[in-house]
Protein backbone atom coordinates (compact mmCIF):
# COMPACT_ATOMS: atom_id res chain seq x y z
CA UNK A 1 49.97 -62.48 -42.91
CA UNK A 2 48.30 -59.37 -44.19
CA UNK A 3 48.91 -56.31 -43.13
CA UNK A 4 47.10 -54.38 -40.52
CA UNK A 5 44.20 -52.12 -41.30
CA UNK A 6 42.19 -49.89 -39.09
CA UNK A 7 38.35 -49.75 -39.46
CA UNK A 8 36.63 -46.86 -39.58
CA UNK A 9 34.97 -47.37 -36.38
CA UNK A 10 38.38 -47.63 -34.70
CA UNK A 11 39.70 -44.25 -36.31
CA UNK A 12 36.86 -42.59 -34.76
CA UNK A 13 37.47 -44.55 -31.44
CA UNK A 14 41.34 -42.68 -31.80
CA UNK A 15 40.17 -38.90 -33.20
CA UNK A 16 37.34 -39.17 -30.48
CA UNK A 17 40.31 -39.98 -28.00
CA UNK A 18 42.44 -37.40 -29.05
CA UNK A 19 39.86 -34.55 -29.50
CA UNK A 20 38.48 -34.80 -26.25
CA UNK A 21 40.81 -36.44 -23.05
CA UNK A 22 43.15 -38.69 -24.60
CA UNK A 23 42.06 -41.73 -23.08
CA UNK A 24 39.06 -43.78 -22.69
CA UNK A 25 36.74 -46.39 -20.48
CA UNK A 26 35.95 -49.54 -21.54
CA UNK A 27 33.18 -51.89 -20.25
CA UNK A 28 34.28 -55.52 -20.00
CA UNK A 29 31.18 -57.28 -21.51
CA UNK A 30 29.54 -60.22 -19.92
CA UNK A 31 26.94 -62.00 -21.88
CA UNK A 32 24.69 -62.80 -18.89
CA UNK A 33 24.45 -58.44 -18.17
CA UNK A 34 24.80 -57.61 -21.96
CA UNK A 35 22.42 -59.60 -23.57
CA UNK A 36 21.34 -59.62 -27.41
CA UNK A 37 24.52 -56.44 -27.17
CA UNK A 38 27.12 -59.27 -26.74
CA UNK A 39 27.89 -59.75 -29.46
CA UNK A 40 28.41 -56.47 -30.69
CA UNK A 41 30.38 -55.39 -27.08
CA UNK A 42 32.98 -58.84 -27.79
CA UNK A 43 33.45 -56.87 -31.12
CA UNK A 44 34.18 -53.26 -29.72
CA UNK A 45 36.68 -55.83 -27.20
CA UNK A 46 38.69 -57.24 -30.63
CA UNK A 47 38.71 -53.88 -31.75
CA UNK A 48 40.71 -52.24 -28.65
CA UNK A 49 42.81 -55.11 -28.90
CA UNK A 50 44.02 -54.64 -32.41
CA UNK A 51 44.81 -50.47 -31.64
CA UNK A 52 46.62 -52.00 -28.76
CA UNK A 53 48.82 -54.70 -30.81
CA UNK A 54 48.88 -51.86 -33.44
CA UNK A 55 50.56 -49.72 -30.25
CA UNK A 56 48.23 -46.91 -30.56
CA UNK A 57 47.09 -47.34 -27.11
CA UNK A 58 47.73 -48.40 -24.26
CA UNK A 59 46.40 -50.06 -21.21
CA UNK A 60 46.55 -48.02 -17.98
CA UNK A 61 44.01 -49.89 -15.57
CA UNK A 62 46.40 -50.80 -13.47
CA UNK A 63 47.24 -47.28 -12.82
CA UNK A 64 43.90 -46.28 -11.91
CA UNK A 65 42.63 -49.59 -9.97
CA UNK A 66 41.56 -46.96 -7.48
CA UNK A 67 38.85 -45.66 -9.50
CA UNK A 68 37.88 -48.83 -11.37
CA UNK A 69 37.32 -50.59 -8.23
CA UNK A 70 34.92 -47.46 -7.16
CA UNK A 71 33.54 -48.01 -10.81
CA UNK A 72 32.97 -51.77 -9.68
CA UNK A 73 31.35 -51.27 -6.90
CA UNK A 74 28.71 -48.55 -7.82
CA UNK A 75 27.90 -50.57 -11.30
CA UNK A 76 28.74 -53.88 -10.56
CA UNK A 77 30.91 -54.02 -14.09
CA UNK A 78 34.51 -54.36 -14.75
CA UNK A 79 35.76 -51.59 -16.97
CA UNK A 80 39.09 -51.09 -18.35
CA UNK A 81 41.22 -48.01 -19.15
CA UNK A 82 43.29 -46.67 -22.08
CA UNK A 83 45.48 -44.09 -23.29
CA UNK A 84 46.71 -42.58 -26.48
CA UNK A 85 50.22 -43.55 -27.04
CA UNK A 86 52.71 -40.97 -28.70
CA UNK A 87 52.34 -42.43 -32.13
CA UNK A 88 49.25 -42.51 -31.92
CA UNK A 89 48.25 -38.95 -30.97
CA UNK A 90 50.78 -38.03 -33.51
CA UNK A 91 49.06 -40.24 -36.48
CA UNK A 92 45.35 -39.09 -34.93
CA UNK A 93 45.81 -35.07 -34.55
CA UNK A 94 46.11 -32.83 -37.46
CA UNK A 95 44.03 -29.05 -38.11
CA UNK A 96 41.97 -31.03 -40.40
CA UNK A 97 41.46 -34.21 -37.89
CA UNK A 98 42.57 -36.99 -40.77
CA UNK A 99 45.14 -39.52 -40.20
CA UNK A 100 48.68 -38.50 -41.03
């Protein structure tokens, strides 16, 4: 087993997080809505997943079922919701923005 690395695409996911609300939306892809951007959405999904088993975020859905339900019913799409942990704010916010 190797060990973990981060892509570039998920360090900007985490300094976009941190810079702006510390959390974020995602859509749950379905290939029937997304299309020929499947593909690439499944990928964004594998992504999250690995800053979550990394612990750099969290899921927090549950905590605001209120508002994805809303979110549901005005777009007909299932989104999910997560957080900066502490370790990861701390490894994602510096002056000059780079990982600690």
């Amino acid at each position: 087993m190797g060990i973990p690395e981060l892509k570039a695409s998920q360090v900007k996911t985490l300094r976009d997080t941190c810079a702006e609300f510390g959390a974020f939306s995602q859509v749950v892809p379905e290939e029937k809505l997304d299309g020929p951007e499947f593909n690439e959405a499944m990928e964004e999904i594998r992504n999250t997943e690995q800053l979550l088993i990394l612990g750099l975020i969290k899921e927090i859905t549950e905590e605001h079922k209120e508002k994805v339900g809303r979110l549901l019913s005005i777009t007909g799409r299932q989104f999910r919701i997560f957080q900066m942990t502490d370790i990861g704010t701390v490894m994602f916010t510096k002056e000059d923005n780079k990982p600690n």
